[in-house]
N, C-alpha and C. Protein backbone atom coordinates (compact mmCIF):
# COMPACT_ATOMS: atom_id res chain seq x y z
N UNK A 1 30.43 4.41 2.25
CA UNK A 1 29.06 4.69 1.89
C UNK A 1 28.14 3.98 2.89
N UNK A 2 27.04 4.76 3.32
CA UNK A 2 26.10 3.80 4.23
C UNK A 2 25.71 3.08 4.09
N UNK A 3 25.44 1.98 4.69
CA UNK A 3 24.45 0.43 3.99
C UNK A 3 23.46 1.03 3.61
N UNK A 4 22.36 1.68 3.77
CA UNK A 4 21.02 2.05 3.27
C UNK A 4 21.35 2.47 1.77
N UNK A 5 22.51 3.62 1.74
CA UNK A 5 22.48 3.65 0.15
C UNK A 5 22.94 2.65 -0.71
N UNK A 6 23.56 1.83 -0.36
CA UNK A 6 24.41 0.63 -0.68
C UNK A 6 23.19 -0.28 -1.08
N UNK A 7 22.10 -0.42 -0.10
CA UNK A 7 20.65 -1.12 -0.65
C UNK A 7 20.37 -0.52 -1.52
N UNK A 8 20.08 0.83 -1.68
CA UNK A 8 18.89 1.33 -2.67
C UNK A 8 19.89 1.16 -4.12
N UNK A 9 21.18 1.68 -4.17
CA UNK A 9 21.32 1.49 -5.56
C UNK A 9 21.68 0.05 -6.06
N UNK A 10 21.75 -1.03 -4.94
CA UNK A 10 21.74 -2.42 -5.76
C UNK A 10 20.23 -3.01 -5.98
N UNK A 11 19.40 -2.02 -5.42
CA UNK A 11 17.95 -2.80 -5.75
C UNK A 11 17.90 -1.75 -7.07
N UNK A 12 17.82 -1.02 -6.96
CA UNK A 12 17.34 0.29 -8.45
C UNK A 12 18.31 -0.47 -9.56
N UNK A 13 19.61 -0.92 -8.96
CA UNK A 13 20.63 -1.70 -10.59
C UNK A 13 19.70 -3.30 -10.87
N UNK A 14 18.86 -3.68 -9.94
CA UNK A 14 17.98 -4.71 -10.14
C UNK A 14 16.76 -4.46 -10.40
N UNK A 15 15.82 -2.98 -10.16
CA UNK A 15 14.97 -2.68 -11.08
C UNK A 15 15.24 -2.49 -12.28
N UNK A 16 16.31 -1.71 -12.70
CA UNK A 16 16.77 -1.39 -13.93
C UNK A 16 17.48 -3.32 -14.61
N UNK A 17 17.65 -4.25 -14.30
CA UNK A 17 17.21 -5.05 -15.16
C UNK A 17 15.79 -5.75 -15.27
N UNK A 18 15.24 -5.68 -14.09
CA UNK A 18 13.82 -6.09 -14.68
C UNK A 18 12.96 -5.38 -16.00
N UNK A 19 13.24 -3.96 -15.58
CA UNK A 19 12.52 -2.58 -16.41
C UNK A 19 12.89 -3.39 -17.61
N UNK A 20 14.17 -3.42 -18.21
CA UNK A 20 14.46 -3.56 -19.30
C UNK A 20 13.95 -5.17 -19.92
N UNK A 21 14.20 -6.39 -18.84
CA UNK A 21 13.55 -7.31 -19.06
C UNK A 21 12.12 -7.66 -19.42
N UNK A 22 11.39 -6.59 -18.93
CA UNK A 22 9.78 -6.45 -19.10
C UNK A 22 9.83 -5.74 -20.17
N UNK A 23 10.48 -4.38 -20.50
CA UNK A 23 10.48 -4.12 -21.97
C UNK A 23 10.45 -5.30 -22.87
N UNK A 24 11.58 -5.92 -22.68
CA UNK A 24 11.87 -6.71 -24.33
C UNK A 24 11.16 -7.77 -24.39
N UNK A 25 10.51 -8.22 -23.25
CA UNK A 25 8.81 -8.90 -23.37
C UNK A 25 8.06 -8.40 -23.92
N UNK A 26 7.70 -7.02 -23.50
CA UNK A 26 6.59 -6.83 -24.21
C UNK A 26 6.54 -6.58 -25.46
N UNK A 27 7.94 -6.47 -25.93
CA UNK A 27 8.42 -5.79 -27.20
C UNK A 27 8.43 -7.25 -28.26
N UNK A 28 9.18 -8.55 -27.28
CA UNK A 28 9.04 -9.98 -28.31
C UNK A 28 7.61 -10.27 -28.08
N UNK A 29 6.81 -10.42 -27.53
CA UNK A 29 5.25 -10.56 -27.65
C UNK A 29 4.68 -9.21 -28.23
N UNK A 30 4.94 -8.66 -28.95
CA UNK A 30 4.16 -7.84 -29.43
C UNK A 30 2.81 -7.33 -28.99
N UNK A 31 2.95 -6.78 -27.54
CA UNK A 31 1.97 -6.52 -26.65
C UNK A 31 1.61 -5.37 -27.37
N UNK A 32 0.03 -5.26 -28.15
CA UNK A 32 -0.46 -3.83 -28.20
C UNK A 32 -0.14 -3.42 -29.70
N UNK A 33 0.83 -4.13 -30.33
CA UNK A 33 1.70 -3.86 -31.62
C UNK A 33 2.71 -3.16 -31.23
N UNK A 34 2.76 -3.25 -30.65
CA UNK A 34 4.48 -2.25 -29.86
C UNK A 34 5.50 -2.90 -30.70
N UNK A 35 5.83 -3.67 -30.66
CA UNK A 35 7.25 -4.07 -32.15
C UNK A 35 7.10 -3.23 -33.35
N UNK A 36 5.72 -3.19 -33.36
CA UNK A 36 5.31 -2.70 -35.00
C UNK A 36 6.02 -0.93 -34.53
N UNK A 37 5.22 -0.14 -33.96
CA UNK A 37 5.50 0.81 -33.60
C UNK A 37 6.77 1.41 -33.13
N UNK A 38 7.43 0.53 -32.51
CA UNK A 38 8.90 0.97 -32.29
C UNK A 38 9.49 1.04 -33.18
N UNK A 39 9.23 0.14 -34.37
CA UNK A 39 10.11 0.27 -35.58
C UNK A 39 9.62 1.12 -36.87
N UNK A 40 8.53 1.16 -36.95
CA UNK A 40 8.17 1.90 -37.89
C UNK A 40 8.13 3.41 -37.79
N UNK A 41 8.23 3.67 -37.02
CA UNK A 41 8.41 4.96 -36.44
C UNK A 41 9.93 5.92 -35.94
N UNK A 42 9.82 7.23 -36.43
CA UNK A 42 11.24 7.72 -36.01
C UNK A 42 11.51 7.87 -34.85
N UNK A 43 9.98 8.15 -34.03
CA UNK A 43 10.78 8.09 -32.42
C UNK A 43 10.55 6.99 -31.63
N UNK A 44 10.54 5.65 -31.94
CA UNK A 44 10.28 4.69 -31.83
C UNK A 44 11.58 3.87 -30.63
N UNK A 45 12.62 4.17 -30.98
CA UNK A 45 14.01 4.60 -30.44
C UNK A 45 14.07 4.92 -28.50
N UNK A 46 12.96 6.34 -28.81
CA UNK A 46 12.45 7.08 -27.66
C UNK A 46 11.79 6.66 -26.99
N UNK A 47 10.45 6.01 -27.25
CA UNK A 47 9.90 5.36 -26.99
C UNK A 47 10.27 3.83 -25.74
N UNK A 48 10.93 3.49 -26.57
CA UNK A 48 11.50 1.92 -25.67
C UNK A 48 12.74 2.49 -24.52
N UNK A 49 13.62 3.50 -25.11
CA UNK A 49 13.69 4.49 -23.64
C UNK A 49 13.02 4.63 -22.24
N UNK A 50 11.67 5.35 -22.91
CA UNK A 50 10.71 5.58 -21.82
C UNK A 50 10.64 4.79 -21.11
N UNK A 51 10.21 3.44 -22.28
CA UNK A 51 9.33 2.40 -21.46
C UNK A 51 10.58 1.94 -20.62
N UNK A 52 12.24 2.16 -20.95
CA UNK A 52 12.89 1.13 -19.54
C UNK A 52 12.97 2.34 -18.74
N UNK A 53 12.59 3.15 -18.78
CA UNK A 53 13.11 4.46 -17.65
C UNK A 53 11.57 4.39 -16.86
N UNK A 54 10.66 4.36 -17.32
CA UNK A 54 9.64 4.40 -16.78
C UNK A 54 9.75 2.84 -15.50
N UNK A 55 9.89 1.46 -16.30
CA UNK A 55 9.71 0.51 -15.71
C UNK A 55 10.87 0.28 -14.47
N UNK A 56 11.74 0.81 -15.16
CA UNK A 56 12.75 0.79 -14.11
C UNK A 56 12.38 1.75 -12.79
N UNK A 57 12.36 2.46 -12.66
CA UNK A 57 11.58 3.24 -11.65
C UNK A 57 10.10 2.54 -11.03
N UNK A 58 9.48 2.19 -11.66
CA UNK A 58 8.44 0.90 -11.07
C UNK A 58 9.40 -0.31 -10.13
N UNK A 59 9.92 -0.66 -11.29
CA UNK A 59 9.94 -2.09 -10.43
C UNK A 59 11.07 -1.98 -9.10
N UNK A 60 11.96 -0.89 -9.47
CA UNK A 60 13.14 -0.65 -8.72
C UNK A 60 12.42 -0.21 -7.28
N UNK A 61 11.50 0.71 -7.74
CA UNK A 61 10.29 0.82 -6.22
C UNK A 61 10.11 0.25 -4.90
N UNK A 62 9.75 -1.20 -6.74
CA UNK A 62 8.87 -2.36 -5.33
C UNK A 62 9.86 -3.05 -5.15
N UNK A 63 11.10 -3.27 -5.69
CA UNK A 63 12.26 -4.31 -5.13
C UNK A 63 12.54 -3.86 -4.19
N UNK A 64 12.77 -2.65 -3.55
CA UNK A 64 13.56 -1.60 -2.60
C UNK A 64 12.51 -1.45 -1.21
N UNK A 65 10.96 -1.60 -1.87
CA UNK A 65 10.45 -0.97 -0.84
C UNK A 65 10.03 -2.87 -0.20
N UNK A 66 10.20 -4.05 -1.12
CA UNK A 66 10.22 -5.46 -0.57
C UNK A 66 11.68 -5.77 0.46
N UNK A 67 12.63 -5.03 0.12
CA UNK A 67 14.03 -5.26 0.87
C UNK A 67 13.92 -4.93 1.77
N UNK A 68 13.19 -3.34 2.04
CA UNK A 68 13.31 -2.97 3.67
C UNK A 68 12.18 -3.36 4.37
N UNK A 69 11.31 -3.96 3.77
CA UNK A 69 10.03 -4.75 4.46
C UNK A 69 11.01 -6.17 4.85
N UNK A 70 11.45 -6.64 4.52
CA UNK A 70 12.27 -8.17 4.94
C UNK A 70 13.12 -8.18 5.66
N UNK A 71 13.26 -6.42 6.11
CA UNK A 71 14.79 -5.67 6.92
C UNK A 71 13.97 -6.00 8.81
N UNK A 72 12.54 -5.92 8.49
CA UNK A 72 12.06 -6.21 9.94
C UNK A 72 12.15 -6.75 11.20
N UNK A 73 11.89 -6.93 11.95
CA UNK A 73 12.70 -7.94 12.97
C UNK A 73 11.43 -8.87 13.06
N UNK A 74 12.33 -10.04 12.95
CA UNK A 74 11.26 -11.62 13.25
C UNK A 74 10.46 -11.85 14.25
N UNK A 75 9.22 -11.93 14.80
CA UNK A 75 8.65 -12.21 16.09
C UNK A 75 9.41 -13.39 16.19
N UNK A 76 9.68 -13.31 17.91
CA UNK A 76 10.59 -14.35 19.02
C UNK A 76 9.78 -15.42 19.14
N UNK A 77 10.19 -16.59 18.89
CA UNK A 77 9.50 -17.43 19.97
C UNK A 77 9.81 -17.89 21.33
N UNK A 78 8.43 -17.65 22.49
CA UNK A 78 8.89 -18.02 23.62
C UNK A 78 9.86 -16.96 24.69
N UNK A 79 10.32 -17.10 25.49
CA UNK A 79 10.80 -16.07 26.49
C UNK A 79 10.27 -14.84 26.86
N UNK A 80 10.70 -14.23 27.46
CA UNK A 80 9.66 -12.87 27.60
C UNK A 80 8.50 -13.26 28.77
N UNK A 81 7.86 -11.95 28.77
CA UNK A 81 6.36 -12.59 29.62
C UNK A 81 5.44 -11.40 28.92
N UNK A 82 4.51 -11.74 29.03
CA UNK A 82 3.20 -11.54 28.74
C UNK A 82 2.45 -10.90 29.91
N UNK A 83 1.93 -9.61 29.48
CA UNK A 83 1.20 -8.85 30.60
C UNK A 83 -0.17 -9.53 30.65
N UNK A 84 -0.64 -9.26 32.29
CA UNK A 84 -1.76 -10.10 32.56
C UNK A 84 -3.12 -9.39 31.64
N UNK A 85 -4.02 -11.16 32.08
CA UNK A 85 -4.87 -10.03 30.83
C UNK A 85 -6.00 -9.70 31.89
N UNK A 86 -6.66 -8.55 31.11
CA UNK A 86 -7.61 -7.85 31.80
C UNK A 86 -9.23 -8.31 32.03
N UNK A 87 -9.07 -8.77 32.72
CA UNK A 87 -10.61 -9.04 33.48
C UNK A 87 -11.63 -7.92 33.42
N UNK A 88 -13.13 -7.77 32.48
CA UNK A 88 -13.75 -7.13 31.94
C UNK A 88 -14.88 -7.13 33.04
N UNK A 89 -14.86 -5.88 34.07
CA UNK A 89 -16.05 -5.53 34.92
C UNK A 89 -16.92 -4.48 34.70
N UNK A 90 -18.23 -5.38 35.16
CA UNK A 90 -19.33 -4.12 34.60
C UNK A 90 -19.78 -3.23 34.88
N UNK A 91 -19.48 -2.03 34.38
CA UNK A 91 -19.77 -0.40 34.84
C UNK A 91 -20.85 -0.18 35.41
N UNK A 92 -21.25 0.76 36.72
CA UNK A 92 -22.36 0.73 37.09
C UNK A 92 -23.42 1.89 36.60
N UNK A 93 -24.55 1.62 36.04
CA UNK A 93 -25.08 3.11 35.08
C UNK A 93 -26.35 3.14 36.66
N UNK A 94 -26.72 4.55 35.94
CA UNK A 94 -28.02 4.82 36.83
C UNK A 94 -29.25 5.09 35.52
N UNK A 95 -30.37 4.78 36.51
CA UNK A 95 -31.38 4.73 35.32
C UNK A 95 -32.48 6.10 35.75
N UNK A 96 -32.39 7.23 34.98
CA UNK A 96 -33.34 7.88 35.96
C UNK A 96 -34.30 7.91 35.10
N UNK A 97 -35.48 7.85 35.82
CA UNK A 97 -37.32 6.91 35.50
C UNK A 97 -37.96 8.96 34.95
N UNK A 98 -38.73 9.01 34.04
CA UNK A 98 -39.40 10.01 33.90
C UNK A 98 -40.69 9.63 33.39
N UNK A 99 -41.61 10.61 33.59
CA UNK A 99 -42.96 10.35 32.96
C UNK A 99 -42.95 10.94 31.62
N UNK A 100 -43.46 9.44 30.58
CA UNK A 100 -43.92 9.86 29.33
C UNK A 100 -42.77 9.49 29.16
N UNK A 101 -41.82 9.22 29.00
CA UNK A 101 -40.62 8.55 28.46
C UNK A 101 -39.51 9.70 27.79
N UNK A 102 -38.73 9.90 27.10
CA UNK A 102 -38.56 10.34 25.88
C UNK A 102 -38.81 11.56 25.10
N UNK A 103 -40.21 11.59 25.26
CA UNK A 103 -40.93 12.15 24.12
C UNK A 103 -41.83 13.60 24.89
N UNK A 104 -41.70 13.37 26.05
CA UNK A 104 -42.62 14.58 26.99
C UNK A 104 -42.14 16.02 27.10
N UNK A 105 -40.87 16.06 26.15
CA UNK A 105 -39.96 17.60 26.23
C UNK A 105 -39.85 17.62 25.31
N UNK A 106 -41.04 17.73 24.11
CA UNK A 106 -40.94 18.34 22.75
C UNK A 106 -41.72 19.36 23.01
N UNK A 107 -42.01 20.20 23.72
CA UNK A 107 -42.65 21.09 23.63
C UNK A 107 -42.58 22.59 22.28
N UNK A 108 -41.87 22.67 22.00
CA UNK A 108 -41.06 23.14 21.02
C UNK A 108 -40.87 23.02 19.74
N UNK A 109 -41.01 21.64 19.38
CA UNK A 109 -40.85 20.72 18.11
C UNK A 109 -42.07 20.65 17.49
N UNK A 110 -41.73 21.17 15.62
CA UNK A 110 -42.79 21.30 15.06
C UNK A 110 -43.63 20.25 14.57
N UNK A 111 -43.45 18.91 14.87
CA UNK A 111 -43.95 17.71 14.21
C UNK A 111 -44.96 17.17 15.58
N UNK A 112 -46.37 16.34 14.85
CA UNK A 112 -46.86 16.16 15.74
C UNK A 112 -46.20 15.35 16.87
N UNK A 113 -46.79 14.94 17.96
CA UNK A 113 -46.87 14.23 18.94
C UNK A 113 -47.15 12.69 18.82
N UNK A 114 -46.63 11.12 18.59
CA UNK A 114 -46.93 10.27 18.62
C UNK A 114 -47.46 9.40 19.72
């Protein structure tokens, strides 16, 4: 089997205990009345299902998508070289001079003249 799949299903078998770990938190703290509701209820059963199928798929996510972020390669220290750096020279513009500045080729334009 390839290492890549070999990652994803030991991080997803480690979302799938968090999922379930964060369930039965929220379930012993009675987040929301959720104890109350899981039990008093017939699909209550279904319910705490969801919630590890749901969480598991969350957290299995971010475990998987933290593994191949840590898969990166380390910046080196030292060796190598460094391209020279660039010396910033100033472009030469031209300035061409008109009468009235700006504003002398509105001939056209429906707003007055300032």
């Amino acid at each position: 089997m390839p290492e890549l799949v070999r990652l994803y299903i030991r991080h997803v078998f480690i979302g799938l205990l968090l999922g379930a770990a964060f369930t039965a938190l929220l379930l012993w703290l009675n987040v929301a009345n959720l104890w109350h509701l899981v039990t008093a209820t017939r699909e209550g059963p279904l319910a705490v299902v969801m919630l590890v199928v749901f969480n598991t798929i969350v957290f299995s996510g971010v475990q998987f998508a933290y593994a191949v972020m840590q898969m990166a390669e380390k910046p080196g220290r030292g060796g190598g070289t460094r391209a020279p750096a660039v010396a910033p020279e100033p472009a030469p513009v031209t300035v061409r001079q008109t009468s009235g500045g700006n504003r002398s080729d509105r001939a056209g334009v429906n707003f007055p003249r300032a």
